[in-house]
C-alpha atoms as a PDB file:
ATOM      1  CA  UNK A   1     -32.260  -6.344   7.730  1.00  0.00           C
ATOM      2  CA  UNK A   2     -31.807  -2.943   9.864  1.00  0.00           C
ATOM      3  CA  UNK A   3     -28.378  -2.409   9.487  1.00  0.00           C
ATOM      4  CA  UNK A   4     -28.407   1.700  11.019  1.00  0.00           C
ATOM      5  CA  UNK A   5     -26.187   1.984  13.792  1.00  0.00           C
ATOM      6  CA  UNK A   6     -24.301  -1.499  13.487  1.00  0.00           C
ATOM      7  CA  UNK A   7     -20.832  -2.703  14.255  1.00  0.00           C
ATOM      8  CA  UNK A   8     -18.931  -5.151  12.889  1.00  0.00           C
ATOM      9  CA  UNK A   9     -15.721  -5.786  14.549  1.00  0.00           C
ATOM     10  CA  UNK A  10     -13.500  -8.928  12.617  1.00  0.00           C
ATOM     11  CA  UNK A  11     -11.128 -10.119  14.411  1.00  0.00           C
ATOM     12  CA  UNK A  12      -8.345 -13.245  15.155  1.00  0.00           C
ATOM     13  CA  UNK A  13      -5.542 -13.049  17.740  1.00  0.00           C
ATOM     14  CA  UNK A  14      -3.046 -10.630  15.860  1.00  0.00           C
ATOM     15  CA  UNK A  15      -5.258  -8.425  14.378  1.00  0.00           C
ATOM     16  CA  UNK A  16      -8.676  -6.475  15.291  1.00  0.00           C
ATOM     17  CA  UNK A  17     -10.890  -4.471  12.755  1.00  0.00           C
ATOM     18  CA  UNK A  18     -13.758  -2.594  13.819  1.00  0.00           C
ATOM     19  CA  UNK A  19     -16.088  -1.080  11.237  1.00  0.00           C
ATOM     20  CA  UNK A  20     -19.417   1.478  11.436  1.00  0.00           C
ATOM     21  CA  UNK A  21     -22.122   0.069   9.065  1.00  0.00           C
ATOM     22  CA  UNK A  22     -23.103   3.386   6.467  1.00  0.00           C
ATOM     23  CA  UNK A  23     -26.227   3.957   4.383  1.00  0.00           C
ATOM     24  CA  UNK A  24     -26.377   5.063   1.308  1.00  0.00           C
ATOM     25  CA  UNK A  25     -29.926   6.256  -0.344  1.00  0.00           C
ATOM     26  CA  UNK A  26     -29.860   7.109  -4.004  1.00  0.00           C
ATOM     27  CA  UNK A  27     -32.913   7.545  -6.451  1.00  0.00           C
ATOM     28  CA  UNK A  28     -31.923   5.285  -9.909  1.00  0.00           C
ATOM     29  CA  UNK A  29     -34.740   5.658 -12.097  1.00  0.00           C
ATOM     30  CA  UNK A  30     -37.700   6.179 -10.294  1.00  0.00           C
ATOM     31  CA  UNK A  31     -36.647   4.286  -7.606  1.00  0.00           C
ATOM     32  CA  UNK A  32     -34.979   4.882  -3.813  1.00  0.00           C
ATOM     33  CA  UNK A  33     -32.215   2.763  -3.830  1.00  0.00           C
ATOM     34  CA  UNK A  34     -30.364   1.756  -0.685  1.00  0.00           C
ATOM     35  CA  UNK A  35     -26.511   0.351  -0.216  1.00  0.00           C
ATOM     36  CA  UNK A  36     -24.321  -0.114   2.667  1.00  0.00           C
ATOM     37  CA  UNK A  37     -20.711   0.612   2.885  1.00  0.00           C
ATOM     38  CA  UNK A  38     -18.335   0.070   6.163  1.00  0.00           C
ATOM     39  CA  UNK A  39     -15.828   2.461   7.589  1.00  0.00           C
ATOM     40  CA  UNK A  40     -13.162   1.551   9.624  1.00  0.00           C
ATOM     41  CA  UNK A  41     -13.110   2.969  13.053  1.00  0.00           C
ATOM     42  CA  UNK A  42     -10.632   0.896  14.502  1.00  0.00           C
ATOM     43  CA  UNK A  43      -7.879  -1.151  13.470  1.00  0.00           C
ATOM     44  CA  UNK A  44      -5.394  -2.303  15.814  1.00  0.00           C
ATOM     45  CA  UNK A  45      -2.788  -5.352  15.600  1.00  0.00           C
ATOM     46  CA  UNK A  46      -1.687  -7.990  18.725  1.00  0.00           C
ATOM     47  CA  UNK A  47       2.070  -8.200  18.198  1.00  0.00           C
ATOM     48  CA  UNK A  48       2.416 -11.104  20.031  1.00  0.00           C
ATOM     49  CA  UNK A  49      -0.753 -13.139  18.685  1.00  0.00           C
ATOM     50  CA  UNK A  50       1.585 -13.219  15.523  1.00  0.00           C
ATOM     51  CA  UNK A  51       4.575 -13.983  16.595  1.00  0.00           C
ATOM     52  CA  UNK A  52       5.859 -17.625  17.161  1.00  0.00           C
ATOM     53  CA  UNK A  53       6.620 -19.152  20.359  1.00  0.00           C
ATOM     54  CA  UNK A  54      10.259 -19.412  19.536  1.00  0.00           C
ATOM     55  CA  UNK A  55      10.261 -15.684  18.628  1.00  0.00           C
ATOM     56  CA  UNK A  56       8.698 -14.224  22.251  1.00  0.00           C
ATOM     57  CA  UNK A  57      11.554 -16.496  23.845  1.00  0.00           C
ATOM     58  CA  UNK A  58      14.627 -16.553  22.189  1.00  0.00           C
ATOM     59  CA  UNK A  59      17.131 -13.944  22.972  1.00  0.00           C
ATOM     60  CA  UNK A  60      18.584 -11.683  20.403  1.00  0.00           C
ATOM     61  CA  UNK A  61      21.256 -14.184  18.533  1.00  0.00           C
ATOM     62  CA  UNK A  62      18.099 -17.023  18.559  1.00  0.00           C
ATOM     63  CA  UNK A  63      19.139 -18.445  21.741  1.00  0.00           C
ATOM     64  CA  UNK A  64      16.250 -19.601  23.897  1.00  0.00           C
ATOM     65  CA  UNK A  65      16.461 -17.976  27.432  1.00  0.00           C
ATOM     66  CA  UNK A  66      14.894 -20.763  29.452  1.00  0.00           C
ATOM     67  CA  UNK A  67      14.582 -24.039  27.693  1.00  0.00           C
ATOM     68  CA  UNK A  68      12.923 -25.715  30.878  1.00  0.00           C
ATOM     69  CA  UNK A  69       9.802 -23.605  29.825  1.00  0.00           C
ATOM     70  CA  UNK A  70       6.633 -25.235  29.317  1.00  0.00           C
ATOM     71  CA  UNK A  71       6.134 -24.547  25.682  1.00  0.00           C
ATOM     72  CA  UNK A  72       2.883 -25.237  25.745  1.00  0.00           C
ATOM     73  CA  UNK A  73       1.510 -23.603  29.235  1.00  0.00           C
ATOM     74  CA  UNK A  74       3.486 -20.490  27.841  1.00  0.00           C
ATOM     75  CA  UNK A  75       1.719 -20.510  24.691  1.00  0.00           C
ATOM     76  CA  UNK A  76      -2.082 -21.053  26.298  1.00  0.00           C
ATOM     77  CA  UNK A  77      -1.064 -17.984  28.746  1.00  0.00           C
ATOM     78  CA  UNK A  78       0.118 -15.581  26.096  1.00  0.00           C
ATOM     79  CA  UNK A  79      -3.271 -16.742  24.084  1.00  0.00           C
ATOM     80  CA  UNK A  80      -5.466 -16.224  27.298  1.00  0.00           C
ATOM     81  CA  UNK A  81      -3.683 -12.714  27.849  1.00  0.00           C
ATOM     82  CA  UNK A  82      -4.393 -11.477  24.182  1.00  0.00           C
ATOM     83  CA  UNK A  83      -7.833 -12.967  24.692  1.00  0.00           C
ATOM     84  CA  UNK A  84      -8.680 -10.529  27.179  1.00  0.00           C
ATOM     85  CA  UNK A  85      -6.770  -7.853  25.613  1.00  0.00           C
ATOM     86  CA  UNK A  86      -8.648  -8.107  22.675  1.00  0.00           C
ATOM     87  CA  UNK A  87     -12.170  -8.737  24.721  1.00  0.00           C
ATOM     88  CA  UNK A  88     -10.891  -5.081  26.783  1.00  0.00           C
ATOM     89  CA  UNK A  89     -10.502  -3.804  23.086  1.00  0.00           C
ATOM     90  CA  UNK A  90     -13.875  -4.566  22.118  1.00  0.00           C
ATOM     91  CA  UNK A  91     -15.392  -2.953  25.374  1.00  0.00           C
ATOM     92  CA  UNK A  92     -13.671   0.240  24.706  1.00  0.00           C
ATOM     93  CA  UNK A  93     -15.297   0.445  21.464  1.00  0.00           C
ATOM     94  CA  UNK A  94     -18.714  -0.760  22.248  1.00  0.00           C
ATOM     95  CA  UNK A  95     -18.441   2.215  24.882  1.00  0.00           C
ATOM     96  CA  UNK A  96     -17.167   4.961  23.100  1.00  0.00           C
ATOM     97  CA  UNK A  97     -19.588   4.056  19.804  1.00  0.00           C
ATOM     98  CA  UNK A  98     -22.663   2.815  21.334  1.00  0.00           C
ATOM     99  CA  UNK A  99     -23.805   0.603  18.630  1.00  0.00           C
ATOM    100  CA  UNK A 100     -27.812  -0.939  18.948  1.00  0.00           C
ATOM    101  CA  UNK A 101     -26.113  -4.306  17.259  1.00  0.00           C
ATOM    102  CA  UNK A 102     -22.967  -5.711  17.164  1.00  0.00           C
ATOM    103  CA  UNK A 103     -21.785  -8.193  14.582  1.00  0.00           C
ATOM    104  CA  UNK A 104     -18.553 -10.633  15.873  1.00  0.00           C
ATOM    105  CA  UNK A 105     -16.530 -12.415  13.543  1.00  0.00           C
ATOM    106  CA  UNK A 106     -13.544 -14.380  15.193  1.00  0.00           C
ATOM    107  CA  UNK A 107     -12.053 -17.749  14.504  1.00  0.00           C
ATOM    108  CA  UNK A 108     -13.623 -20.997  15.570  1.00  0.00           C
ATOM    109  CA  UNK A 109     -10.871 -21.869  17.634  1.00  0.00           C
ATOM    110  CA  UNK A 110     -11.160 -19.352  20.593  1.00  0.00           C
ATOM    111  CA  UNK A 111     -14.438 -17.933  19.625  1.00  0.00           C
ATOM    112  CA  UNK A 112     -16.200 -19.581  23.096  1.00  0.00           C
ATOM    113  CA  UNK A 113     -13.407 -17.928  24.886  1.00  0.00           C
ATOM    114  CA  UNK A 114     -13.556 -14.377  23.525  1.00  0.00           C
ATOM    115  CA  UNK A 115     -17.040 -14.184  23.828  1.00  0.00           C
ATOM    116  CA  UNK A 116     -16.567 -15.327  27.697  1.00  0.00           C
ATOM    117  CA  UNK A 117     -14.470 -12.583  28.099  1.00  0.00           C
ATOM    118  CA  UNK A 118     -16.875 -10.166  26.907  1.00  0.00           C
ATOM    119  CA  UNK A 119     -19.576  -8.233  29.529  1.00  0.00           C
ATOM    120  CA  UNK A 120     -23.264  -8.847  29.266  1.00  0.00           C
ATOM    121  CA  UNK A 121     -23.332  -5.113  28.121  1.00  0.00           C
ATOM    122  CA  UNK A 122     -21.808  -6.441  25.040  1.00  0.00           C
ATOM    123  CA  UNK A 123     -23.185  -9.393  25.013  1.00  0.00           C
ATOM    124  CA  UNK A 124     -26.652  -7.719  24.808  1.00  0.00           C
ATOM    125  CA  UNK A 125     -25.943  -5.786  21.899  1.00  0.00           C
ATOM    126  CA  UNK A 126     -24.531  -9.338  19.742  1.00  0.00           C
ATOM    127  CA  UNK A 127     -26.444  -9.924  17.468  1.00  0.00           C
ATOM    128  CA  UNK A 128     -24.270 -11.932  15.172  1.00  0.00           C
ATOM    129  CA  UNK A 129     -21.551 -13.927  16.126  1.00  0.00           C
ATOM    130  CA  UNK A 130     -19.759 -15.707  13.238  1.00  0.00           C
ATOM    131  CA  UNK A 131     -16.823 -18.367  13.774  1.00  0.00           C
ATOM    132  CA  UNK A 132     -14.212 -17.012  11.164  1.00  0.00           C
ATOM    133  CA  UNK A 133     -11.164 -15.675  10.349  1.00  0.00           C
ATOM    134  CA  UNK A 134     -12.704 -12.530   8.050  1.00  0.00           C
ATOM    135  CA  UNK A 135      -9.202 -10.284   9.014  1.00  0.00           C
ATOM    136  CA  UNK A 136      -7.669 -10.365   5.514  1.00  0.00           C
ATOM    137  CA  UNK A 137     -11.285  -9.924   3.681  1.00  0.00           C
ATOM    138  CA  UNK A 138     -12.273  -7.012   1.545  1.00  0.00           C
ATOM    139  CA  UNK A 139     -14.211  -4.638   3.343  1.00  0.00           C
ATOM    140  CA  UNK A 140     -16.925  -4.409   0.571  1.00  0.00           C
ATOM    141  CA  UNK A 141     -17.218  -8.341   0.972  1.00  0.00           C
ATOM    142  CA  UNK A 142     -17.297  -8.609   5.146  1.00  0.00           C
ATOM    143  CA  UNK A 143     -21.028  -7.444   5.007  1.00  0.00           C
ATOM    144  CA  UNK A 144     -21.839 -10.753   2.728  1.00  0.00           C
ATOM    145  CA  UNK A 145     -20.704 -12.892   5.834  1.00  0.00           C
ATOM    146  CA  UNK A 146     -23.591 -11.486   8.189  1.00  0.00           C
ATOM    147  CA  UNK A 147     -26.421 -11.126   5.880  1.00  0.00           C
END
């Protein structure tokens, strides 16, 4: 698999990672040898996605502010406005990197939703699209998960 010039971006709702795909060559032996390492080029965290419902509405002794909220219409807004938050923060990077392939990993859940989100610029250059949570991974191991 051509891996120059790839992308990987892992993501979930409180966190986003973005990583450039590098190549190594080295001659062991006789032989040309080739590896692949990622570097982080972005790396950016969604307050919000991480905090708990009670958290974004209490007031500062615990207290909710409104308890004739809709818990649940609150939460699906606050989702849907990370959502595109993180869809904006993929944009920005496809533009300012200009990757030939981009590899998506995002959790199952809101996968269909993120990759709504995302222009057909973007959506041209997906190659891989993987539905999990690969945030807290290793970088040397994220590369397994698209091969």
């Amino acid at each position: 698999m051509k891996l120059e010039n790839t992308l990987i971006i892992v993501a979930d709702l409180g966190e986003l990672k973005a990583f450039n795909v590098k190549r190594h060559e080295a001659i062991v032996g006789k032989e040309l040898t080739i590896s692949y390492s990622l570097e982080v080029v972005n790396d950016e965290n969604f307050i919000k996605g991480k905090k708990k419902l009670s958290e974004i509405l209490s007031d500062s002794s615990g207290q909710f502010v409104n308890g004739t909220l809709e818990d649940h219409d609150l939460k699906i807004e606050i989702e849907n406005r990370i959502m595109r938050e993180i869809a904006e923060d993929i944009e920005n990077i496809i533009k300012n990197i200009k990757p030939k392939q981009l590899f998506l990993a995002f959790p199952k859940e809101h996968n269909h939703e993120l990759t709504n989100e995302l222009r057909d610029e973007t959506k041209a250059v997906l190659v891989k699209n993987i539905t999990s949570n690969l945030v807290k991974t290793d970088k040397e191991k994220i590369l397994s998960f698209f091969e």
